[in-house]
C-alpha atoms as a PDB file:
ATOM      1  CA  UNK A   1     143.854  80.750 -89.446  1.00  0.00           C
ATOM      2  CA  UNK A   2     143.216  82.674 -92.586  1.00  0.00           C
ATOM      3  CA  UNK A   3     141.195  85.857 -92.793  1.00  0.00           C
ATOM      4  CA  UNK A   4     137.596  84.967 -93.973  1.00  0.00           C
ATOM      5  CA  UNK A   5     135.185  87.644 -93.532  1.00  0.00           C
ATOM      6  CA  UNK A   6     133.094  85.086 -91.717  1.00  0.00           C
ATOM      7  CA  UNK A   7     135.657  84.731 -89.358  1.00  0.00           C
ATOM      8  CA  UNK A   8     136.531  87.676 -88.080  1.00  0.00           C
ATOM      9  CA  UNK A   9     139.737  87.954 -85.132  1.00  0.00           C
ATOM     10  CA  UNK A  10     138.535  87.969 -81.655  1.00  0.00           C
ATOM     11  CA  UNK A  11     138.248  90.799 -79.783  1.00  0.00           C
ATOM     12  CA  UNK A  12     140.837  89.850 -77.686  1.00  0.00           C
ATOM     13  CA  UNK A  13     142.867  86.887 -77.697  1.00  0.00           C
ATOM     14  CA  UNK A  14     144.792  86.145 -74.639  1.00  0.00           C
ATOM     15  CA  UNK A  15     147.734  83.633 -74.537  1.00  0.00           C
ATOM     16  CA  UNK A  16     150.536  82.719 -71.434  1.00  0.00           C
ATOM     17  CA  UNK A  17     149.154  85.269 -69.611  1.00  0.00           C
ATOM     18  CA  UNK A  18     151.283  85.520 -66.014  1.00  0.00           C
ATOM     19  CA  UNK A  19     151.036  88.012 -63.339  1.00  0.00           C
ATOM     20  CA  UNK A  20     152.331  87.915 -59.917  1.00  0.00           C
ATOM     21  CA  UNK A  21     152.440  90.588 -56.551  1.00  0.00           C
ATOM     22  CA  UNK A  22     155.703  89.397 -54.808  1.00  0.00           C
ATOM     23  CA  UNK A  23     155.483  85.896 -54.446  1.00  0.00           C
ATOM     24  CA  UNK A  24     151.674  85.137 -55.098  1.00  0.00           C
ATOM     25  CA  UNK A  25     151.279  84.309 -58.498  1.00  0.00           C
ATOM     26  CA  UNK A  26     147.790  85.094 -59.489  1.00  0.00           C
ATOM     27  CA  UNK A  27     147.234  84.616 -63.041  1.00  0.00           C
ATOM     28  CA  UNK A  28     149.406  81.602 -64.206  1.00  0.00           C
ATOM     29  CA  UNK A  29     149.132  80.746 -68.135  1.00  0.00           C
ATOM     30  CA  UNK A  30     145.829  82.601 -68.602  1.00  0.00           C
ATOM     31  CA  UNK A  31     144.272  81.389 -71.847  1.00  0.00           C
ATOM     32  CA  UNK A  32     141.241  82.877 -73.629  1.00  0.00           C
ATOM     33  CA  UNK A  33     139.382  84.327 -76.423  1.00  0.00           C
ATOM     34  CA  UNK A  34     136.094  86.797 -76.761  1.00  0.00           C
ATOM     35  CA  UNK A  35     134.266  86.795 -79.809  1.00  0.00           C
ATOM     36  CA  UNK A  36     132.736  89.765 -81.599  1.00  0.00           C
ATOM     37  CA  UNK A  37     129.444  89.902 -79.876  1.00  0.00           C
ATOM     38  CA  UNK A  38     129.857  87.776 -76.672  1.00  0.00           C
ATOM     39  CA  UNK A  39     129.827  88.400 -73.326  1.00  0.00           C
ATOM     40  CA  UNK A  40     132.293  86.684 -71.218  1.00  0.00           C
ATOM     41  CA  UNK A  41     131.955  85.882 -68.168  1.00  0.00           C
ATOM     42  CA  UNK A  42     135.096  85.422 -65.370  1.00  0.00           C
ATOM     43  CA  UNK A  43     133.664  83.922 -62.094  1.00  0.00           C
ATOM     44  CA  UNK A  44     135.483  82.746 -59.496  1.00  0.00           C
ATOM     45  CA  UNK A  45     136.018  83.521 -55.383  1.00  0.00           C
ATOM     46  CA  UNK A  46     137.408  86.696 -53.647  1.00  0.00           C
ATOM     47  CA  UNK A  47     141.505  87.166 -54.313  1.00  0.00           C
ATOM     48  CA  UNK A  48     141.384  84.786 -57.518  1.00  0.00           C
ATOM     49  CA  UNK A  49     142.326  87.360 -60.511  1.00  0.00           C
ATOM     50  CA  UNK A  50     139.169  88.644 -61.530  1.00  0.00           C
ATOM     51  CA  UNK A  51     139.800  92.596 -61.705  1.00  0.00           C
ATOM     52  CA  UNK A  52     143.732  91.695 -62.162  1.00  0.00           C
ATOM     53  CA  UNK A  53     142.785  90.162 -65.053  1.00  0.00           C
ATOM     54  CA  UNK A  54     140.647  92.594 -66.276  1.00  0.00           C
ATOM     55  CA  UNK A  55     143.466  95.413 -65.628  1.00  0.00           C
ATOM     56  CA  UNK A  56     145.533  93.830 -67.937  1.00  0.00           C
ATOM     57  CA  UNK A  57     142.777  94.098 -70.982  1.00  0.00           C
ATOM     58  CA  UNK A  58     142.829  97.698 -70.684  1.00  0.00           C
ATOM     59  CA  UNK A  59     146.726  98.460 -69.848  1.00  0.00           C
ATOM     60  CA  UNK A  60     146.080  99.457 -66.758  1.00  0.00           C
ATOM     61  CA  UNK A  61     148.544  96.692 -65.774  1.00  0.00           C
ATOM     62  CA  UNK A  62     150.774  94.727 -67.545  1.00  0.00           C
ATOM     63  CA  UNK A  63     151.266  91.343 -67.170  1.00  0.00           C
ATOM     64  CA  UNK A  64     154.757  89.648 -66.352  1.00  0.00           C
ATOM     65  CA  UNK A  65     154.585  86.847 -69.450  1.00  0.00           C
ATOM     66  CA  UNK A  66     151.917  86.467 -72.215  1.00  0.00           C
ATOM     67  CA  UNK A  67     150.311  88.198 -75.124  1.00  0.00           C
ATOM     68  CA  UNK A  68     147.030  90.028 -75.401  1.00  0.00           C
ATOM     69  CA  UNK A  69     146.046  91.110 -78.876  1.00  0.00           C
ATOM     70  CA  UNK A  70     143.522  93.309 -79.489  1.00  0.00           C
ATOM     71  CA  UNK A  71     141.597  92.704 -82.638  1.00  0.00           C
ATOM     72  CA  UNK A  72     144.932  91.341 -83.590  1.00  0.00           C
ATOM     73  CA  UNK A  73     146.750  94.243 -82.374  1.00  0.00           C
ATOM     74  CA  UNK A  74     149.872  93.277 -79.155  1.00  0.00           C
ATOM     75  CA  UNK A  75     148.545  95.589 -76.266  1.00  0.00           C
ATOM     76  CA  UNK A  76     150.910  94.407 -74.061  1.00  0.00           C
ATOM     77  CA  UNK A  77     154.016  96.353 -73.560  1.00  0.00           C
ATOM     78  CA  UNK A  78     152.872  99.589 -75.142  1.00  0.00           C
ATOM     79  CA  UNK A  79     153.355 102.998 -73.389  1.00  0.00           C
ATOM     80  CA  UNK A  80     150.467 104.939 -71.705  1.00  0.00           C
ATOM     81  CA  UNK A  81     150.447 107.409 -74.754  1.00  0.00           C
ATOM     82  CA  UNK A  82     150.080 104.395 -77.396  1.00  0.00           C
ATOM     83  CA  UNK A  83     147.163 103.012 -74.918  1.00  0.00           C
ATOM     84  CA  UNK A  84     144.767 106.194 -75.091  1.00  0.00           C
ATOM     85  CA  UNK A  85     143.802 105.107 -78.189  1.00  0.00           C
ATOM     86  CA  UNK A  86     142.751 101.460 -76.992  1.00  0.00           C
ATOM     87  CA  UNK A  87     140.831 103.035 -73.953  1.00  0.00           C
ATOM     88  CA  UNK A  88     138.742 104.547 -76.103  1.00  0.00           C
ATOM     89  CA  UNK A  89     137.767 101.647 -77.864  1.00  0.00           C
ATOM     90  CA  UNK A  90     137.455  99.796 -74.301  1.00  0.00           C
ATOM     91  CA  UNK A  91     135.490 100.689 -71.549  1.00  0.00           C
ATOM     92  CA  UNK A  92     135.718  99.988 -68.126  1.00  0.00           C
ATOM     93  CA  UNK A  93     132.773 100.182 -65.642  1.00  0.00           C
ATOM     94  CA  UNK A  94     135.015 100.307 -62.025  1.00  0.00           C
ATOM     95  CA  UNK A  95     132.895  98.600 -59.108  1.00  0.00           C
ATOM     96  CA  UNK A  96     132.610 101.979 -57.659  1.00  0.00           C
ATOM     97  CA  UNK A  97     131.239 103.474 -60.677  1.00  0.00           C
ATOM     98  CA  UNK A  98     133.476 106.202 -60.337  1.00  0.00           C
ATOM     99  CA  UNK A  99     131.983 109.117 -60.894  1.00  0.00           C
ATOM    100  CA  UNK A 100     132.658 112.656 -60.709  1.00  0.00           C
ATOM    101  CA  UNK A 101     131.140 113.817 -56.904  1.00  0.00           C
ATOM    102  CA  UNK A 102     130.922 117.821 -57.602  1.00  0.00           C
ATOM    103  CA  UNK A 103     129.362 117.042 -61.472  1.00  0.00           C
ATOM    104  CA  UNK A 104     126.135 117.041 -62.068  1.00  0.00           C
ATOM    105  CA  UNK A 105     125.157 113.846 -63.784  1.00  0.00           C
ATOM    106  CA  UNK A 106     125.112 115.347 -66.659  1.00  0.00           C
ATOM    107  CA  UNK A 107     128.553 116.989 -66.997  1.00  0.00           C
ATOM    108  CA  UNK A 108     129.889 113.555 -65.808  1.00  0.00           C
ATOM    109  CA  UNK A 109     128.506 112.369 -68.880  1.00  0.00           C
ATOM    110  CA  UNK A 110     129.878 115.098 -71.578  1.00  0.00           C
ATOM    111  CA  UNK A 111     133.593 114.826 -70.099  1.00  0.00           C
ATOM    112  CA  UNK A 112     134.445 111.899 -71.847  1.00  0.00           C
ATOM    113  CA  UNK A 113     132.800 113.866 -75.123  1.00  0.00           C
ATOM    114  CA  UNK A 114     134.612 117.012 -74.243  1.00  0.00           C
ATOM    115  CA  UNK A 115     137.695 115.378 -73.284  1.00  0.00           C
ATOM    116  CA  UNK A 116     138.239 112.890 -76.722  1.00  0.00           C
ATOM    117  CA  UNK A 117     135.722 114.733 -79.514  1.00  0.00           C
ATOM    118  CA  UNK A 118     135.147 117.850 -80.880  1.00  0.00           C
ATOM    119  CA  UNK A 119     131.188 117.704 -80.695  1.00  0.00           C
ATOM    120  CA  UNK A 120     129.521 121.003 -79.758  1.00  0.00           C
ATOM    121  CA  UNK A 121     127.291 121.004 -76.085  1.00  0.00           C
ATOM    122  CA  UNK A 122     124.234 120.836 -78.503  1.00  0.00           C
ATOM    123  CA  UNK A 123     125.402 117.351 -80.084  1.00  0.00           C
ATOM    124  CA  UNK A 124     126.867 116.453 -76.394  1.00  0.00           C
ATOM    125  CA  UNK A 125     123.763 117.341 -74.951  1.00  0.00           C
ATOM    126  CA  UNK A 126     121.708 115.143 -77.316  1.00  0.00           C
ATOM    127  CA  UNK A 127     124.412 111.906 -77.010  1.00  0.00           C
ATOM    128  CA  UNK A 128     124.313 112.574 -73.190  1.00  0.00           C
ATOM    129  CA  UNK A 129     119.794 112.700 -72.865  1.00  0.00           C
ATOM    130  CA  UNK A 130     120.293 109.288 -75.458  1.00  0.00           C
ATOM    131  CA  UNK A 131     122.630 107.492 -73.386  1.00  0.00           C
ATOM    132  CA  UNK A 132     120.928 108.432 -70.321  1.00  0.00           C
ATOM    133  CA  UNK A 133     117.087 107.193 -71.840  1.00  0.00           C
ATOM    134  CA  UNK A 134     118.902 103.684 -72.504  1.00  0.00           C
ATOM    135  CA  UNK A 135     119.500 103.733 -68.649  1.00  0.00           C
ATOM    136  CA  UNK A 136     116.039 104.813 -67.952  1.00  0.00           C
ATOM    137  CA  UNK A 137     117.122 107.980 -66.507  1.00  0.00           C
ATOM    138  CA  UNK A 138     116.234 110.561 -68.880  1.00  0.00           C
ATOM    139  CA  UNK A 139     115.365 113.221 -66.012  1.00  0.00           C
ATOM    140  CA  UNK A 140     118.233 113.009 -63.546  1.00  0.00           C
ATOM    141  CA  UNK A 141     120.640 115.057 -65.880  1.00  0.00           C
ATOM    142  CA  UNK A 142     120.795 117.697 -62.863  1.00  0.00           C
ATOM    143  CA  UNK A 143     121.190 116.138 -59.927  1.00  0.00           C
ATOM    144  CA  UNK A 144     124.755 115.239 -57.740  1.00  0.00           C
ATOM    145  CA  UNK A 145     125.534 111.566 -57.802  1.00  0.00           C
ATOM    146  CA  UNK A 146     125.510 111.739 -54.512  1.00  0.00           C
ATOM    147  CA  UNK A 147     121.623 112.682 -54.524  1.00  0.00           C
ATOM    148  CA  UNK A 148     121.341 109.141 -56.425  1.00  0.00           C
ATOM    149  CA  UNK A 149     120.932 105.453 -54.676  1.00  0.00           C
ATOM    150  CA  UNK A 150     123.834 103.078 -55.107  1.00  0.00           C
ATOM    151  CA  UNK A 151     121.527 101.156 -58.332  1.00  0.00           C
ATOM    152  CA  UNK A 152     121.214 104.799 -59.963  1.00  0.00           C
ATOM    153  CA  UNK A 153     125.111 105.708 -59.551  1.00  0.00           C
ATOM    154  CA  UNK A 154     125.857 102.686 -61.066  1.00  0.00           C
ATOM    155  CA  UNK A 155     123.260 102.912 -64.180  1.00  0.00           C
ATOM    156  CA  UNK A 156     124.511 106.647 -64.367  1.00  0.00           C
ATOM    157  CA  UNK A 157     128.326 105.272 -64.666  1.00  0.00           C
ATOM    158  CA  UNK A 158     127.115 102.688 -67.191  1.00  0.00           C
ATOM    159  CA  UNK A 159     125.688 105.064 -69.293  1.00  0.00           C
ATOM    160  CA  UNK A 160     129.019 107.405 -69.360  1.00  0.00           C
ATOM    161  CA  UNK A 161     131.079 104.035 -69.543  1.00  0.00           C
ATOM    162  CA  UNK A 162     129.209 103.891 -73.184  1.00  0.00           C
ATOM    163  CA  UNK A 163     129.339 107.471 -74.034  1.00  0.00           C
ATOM    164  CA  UNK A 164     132.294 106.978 -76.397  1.00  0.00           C
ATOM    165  CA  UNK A 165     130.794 103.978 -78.208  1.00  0.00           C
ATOM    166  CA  UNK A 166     133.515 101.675 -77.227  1.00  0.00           C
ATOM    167  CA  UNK A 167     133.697  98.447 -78.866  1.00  0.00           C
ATOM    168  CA  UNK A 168     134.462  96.470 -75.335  1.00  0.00           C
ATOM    169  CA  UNK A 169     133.064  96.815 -72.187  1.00  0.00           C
ATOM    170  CA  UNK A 170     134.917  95.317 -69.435  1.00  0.00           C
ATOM    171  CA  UNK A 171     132.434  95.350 -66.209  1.00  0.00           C
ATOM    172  CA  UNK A 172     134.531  94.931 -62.449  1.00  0.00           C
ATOM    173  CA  UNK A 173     131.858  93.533 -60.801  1.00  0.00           C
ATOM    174  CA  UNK A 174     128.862  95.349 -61.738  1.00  0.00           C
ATOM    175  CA  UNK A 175     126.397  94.316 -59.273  1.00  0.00           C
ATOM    176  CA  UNK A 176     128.291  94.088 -55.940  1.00  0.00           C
ATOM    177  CA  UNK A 177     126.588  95.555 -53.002  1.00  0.00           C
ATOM    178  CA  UNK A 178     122.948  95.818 -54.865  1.00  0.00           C
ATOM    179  CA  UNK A 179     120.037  94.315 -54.078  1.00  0.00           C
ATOM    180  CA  UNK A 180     118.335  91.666 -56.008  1.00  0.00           C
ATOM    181  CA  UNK A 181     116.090  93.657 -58.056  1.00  0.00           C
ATOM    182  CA  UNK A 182     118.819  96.438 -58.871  1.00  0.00           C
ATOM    183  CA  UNK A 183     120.819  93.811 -59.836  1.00  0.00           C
ATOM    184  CA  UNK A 184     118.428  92.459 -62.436  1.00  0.00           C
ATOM    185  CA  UNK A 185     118.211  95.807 -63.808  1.00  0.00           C
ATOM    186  CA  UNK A 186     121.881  96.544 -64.196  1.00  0.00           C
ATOM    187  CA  UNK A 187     121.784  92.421 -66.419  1.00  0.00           C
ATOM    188  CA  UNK A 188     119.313  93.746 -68.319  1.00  0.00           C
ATOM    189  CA  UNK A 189     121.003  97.018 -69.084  1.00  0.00           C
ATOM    190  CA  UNK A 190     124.655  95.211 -69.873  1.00  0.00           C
ATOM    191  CA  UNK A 191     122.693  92.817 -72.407  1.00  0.00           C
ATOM    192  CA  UNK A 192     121.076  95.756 -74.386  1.00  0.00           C
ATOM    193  CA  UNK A 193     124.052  97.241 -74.272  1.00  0.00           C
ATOM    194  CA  UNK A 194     125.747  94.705 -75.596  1.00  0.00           C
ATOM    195  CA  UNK A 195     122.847  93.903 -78.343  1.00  0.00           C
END
């Protein structure tokens, strides 16, 4: 299909995709693609491929068979160094959230900035209070995750999930384990994000 600007590539287009742990195969001709702009959605029971699936968008595992191209770009097959790049660009919220235990929110937030750009803690300090208003959390820069509830851990690794401005977002499960209400919250959150 030719190039129009009106039709862009898809983020990701993934063809043949196979991937199997001993002798279960899991994913077995995985076919897909995710527009600019969409959120996709992979549902399906415990054990079925979900986060397997979503381990191969990122290169944090590579598939046996099949091609996954990156705004047109093969991902598959490229060495850890040749990935950083594409991690930047994609962002992974973990079900666990992941955060840092002995950082303060804040610092859990600059790492990523401090790690991959060469802001100053002024500009830092001003992405991390921005990203942390768009999680409606603009005054728990201080505290210990571990001071947090399981809803406000997760908001807090949302907001460092988008610190970088990635162009993806690949969410593991983003509401296990919180109640209803929480849950609607984190939704809400992922589709302004996402707008």
């Amino acid at each position: 299909r030719s190039m129009h600007a009106s039709h862009p590539s898809p983020v990701f287009q993934v063809r043949g995709l196979v991937k199997s742990y001993g002798e279960r195969r899991v994913l077995d001709g995985l076919e897909f693609d995710v527009e600019r702009g969409e959120s996709f959605v992979i549902l399906g029971r415990s054990g079925t491929g979900k986060s397997v699936t979503l381990r191969q968008l990122n290169g944090l595992e590579q598939p046996d068979e099949g091609s996954i191209l990156f705004h047109g770009e093969e991902i598959v097959g490229l060495s850890e160094a040749a990935l950083n790049p594409l991690r930047r660009r994609v962002a992974m919220l973990f079900q666990g959230g992941a955060l840092f235990d002995s950082m303060t929110v804040h610092e859990n937030l600059a790492f990523p900035l401090r790690e991959h750009t060469d802001r100053d803690d002024e500009q830092i300090a001003s992405t991390v209070r921005e990203k942390l208003d768009m999680v409606r959390l603009g005054d728990v820069g201080d505290k210990l995750p571990a001071a947090l509830s399981g809803g406000m851990r997760k908001r807090v690794a949302l907001a460092r999930s988008l610190i970088l401005e990635p162009e993806a977002m690949l969410f593991d499960e983003p509401t296990t384990g919180l109640d209803p209400m929480t849950s609607a919250t984190i939704a809400n959150l992922i589709r302004t994000a996402q707008r």
